[in-house]
C-alpha atoms as a PDB file:
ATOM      1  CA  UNK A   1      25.309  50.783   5.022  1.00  0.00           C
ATOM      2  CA  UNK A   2      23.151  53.420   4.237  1.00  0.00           C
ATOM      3  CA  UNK A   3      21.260  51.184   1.578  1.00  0.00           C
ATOM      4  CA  UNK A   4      20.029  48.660   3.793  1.00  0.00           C
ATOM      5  CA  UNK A   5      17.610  48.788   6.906  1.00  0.00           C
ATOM      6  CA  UNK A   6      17.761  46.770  10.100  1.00  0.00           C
ATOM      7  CA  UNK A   7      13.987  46.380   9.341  1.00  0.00           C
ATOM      8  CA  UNK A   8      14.603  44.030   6.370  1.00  0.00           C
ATOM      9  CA  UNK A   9      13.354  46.842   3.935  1.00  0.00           C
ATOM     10  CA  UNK A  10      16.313  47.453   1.866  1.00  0.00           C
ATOM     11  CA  UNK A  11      17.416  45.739  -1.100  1.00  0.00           C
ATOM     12  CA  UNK A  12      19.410  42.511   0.569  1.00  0.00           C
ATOM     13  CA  UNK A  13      16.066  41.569   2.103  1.00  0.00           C
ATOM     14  CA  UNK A  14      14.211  40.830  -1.131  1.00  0.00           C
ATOM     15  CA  UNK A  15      16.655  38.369  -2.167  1.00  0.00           C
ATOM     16  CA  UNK A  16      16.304  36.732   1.056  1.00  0.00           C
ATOM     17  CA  UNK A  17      13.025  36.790   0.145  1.00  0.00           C
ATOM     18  CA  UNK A  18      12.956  35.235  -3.064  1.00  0.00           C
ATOM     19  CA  UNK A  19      15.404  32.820  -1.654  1.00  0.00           C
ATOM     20  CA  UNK A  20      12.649  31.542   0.643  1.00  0.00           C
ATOM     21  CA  UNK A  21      10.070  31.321  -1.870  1.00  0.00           C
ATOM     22  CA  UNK A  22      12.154  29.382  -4.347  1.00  0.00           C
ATOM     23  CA  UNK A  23      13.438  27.054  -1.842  1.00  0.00           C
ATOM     24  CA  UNK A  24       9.786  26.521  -0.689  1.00  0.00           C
ATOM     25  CA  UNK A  25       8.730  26.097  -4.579  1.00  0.00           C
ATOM     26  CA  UNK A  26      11.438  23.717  -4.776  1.00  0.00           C
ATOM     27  CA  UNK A  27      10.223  21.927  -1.539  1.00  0.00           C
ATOM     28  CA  UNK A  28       6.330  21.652  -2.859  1.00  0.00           C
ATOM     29  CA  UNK A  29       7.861  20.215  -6.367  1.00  0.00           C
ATOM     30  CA  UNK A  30       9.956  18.019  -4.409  1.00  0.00           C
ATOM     31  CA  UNK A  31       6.984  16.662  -1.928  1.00  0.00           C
ATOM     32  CA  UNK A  32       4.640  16.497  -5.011  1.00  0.00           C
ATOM     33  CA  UNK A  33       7.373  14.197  -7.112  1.00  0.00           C
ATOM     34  CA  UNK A  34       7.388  12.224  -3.865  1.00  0.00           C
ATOM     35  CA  UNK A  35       3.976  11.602  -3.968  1.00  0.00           C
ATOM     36  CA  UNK A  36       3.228  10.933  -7.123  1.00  0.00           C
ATOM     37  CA  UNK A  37       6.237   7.852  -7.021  1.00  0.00           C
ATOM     38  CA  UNK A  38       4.224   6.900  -4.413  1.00  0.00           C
ATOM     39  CA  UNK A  39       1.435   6.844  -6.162  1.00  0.00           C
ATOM     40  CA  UNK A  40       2.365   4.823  -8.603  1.00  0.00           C
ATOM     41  CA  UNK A  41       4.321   2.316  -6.628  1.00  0.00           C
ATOM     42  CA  UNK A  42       0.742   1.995  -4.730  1.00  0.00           C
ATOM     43  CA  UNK A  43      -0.993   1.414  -8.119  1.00  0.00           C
ATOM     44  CA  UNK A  44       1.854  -0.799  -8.840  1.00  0.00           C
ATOM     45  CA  UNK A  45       1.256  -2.957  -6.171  1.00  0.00           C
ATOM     46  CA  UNK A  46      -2.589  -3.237  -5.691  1.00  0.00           C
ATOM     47  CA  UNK A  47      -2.163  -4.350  -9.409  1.00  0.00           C
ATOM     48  CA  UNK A  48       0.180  -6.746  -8.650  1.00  0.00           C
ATOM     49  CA  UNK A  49      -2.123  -8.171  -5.253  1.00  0.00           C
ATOM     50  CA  UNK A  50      -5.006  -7.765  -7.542  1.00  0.00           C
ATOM     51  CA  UNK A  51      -3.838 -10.156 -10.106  1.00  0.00           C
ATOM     52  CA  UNK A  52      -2.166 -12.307  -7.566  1.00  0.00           C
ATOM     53  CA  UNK A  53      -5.552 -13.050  -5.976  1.00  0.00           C
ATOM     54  CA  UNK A  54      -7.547 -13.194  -8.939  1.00  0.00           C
ATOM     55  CA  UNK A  55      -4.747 -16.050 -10.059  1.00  0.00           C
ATOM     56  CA  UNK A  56      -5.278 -17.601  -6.665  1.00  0.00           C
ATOM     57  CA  UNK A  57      -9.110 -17.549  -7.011  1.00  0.00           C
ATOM     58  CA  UNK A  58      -9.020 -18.872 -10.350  1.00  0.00           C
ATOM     59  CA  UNK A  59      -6.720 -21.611  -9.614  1.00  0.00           C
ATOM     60  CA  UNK A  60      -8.135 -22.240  -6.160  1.00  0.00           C
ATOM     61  CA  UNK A  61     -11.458 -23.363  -7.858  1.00  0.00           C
ATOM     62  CA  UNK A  62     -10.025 -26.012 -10.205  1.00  0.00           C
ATOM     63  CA  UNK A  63      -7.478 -27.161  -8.033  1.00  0.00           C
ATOM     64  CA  UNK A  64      -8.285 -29.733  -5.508  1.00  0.00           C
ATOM     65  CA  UNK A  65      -6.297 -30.745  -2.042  1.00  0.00           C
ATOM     66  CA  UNK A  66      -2.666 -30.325  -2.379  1.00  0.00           C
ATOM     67  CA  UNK A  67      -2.913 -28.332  -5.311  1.00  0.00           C
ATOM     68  CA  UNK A  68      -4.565 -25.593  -3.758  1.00  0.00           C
ATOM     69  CA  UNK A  69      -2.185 -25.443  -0.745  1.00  0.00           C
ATOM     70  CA  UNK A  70       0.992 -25.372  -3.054  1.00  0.00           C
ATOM     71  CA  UNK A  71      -0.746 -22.664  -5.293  1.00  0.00           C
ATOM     72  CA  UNK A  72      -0.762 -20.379  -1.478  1.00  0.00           C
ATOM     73  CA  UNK A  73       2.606 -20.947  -0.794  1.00  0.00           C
ATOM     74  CA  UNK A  74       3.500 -19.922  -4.149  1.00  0.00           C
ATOM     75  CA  UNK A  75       1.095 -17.138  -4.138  1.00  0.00           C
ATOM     76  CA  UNK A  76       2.414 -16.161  -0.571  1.00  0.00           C
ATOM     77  CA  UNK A  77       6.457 -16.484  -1.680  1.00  0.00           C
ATOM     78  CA  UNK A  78       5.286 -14.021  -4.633  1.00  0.00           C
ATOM     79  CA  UNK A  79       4.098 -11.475  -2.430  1.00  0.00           C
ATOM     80  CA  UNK A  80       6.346 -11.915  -0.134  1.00  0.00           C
ATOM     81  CA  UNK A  81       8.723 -10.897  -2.304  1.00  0.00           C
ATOM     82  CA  UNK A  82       6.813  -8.156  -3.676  1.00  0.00           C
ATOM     83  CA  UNK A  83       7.115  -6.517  -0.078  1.00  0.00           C
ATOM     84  CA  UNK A  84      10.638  -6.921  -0.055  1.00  0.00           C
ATOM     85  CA  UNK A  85      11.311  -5.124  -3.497  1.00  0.00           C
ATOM     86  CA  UNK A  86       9.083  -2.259  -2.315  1.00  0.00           C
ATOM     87  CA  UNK A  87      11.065  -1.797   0.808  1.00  0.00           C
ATOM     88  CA  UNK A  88      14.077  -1.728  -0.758  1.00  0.00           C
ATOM     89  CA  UNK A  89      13.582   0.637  -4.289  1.00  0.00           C
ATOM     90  CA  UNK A  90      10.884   2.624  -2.192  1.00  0.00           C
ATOM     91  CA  UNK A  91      11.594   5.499  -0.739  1.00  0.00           C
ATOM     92  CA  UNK A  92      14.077   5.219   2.670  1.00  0.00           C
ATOM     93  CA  UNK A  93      13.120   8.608   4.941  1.00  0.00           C
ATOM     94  CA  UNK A  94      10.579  10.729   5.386  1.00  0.00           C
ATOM     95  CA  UNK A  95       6.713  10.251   5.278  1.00  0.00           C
ATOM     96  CA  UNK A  96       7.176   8.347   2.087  1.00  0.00           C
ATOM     97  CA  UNK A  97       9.715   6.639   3.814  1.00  0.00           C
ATOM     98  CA  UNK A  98       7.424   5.193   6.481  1.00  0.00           C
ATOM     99  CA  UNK A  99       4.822   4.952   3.838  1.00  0.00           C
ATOM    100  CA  UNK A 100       6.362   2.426   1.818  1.00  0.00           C
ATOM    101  CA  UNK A 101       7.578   0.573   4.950  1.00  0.00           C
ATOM    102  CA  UNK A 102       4.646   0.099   6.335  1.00  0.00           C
ATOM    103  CA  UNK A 103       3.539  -1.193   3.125  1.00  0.00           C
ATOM    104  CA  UNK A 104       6.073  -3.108   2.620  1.00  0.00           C
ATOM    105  CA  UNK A 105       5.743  -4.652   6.251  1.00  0.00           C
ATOM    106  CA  UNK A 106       1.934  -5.716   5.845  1.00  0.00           C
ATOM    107  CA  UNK A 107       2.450  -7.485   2.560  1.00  0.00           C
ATOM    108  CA  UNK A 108       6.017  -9.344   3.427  1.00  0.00           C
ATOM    109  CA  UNK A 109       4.154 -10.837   6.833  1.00  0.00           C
ATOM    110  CA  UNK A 110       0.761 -11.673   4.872  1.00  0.00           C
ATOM    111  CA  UNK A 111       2.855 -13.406   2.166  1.00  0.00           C
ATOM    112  CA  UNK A 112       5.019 -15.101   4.907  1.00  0.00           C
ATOM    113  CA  UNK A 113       1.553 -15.987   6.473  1.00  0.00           C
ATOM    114  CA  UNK A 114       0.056 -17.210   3.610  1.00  0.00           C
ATOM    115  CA  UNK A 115       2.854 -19.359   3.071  1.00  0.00           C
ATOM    116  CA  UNK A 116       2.791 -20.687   5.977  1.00  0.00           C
ATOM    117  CA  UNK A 117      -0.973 -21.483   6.525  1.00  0.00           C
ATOM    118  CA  UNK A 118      -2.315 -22.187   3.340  1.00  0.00           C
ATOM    119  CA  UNK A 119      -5.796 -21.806   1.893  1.00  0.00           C
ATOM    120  CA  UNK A 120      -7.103 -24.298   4.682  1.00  0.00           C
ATOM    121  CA  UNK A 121      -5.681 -22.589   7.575  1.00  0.00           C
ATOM    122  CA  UNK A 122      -7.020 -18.764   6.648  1.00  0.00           C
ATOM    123  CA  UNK A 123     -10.408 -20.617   6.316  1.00  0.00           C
ATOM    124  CA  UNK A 124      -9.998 -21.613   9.602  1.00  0.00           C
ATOM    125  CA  UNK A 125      -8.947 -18.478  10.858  1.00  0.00           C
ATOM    126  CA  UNK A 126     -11.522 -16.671   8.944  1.00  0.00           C
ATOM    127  CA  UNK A 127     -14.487 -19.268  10.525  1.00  0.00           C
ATOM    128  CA  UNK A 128     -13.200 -18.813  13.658  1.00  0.00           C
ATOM    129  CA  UNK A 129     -13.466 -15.194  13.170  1.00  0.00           C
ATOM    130  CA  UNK A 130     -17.002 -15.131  12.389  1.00  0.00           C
ATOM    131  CA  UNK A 131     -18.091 -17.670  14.846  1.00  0.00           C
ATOM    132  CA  UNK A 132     -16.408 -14.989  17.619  1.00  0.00           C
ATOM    133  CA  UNK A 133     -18.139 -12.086  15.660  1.00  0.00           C
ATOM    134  CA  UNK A 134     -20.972 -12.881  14.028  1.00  0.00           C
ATOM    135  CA  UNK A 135     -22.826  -9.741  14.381  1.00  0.00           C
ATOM    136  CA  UNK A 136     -20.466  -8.403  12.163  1.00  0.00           C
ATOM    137  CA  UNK A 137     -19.834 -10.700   9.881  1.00  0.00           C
ATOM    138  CA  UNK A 138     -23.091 -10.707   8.415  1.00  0.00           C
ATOM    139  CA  UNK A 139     -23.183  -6.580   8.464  1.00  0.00           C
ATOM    140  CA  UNK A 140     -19.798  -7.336   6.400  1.00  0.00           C
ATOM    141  CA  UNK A 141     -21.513  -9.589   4.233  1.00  0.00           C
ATOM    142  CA  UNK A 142     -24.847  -7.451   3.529  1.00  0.00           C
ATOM    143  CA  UNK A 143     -22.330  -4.406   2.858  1.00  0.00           C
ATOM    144  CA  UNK A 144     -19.888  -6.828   0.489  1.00  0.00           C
ATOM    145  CA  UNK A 145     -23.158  -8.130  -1.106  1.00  0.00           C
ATOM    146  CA  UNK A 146     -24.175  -4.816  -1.672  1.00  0.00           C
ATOM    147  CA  UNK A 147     -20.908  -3.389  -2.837  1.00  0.00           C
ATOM    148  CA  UNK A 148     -20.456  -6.288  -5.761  1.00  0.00           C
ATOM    149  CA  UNK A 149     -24.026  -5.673  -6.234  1.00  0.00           C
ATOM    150  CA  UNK A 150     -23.686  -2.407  -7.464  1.00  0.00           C
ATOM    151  CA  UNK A 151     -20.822  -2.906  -9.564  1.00  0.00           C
ATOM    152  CA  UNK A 152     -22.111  -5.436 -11.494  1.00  0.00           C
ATOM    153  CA  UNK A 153     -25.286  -3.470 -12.045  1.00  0.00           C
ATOM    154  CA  UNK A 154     -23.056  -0.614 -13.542  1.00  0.00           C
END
């Protein structure tokens, strides 16, 4: 007894000490792992949407009628189902956790939306948008105009 303080100076206190700090280093390693999974899985998927809409685009140009509206649906089942494979090998608790639902969430109802409305239906939702808003639409449109703008000029 005469080793140790009820201060926490004495020798047993340091390797509580050390104790903390490597379960906190272990904590930070584990939080940074975390995040970089995320990471990826977000990269992962905005590659995934990316290509998916550049398909859609591509195909929605030569495609005419019917075409175009089976091209959504298959478009929307694909993403869809991308939102479904991210909530279930994504992380399950924890920020990440409600990260990857939330994710997950937006694109499984946009794909289910998309399936369901087709090409013709977002334009209508989208005209109907800007005929409620049109203030903004066109500040949307300078500031999209301006964003494309400036990548093509680089």
């Amino acid at each position: 007894m005469a080793t140790t303080s009820t201060k926490g100076y004495g020798a047993g206190s340091n390797t509580g000490t050390e104790n903390l700090k490597g379960a906190a280093n272990q904590a930070a390693d584990t939080a940074k792992d975390a995040s970089q999974t995320v990471g990826a899985k977000a990269k992962e998927v905005a590659s995934s949407v990316g290509h998916l809409a550049s398909t859609a685009a591509s195909a929605a140009g030569s495609a005419v009628g019917q075409g175009a509206e089976h091209l959504a649906t298959s478009a929307g089942s694909g993403v869809r189902h991308l939102g479904e494979t991210i909530k279930d090998k994504g992380p399950q608790s924890g920020m990440f956790g409600s990260a990857t639902r939330a994710v997950a969430d937006t694109l499984t109802e946009g794909g289910k939306y998309l399936e369901e409305e087709g090409f013709s239906g977002m334009i209508d939702d989208v005209t109907n948008l800007v005929r409620r808003n049109p203030i903004p639409a066109i500040f949307l449109g300078i500031g999209l105009g301006f964003l494309i703008g400036r990548t093509l000029r680089s």
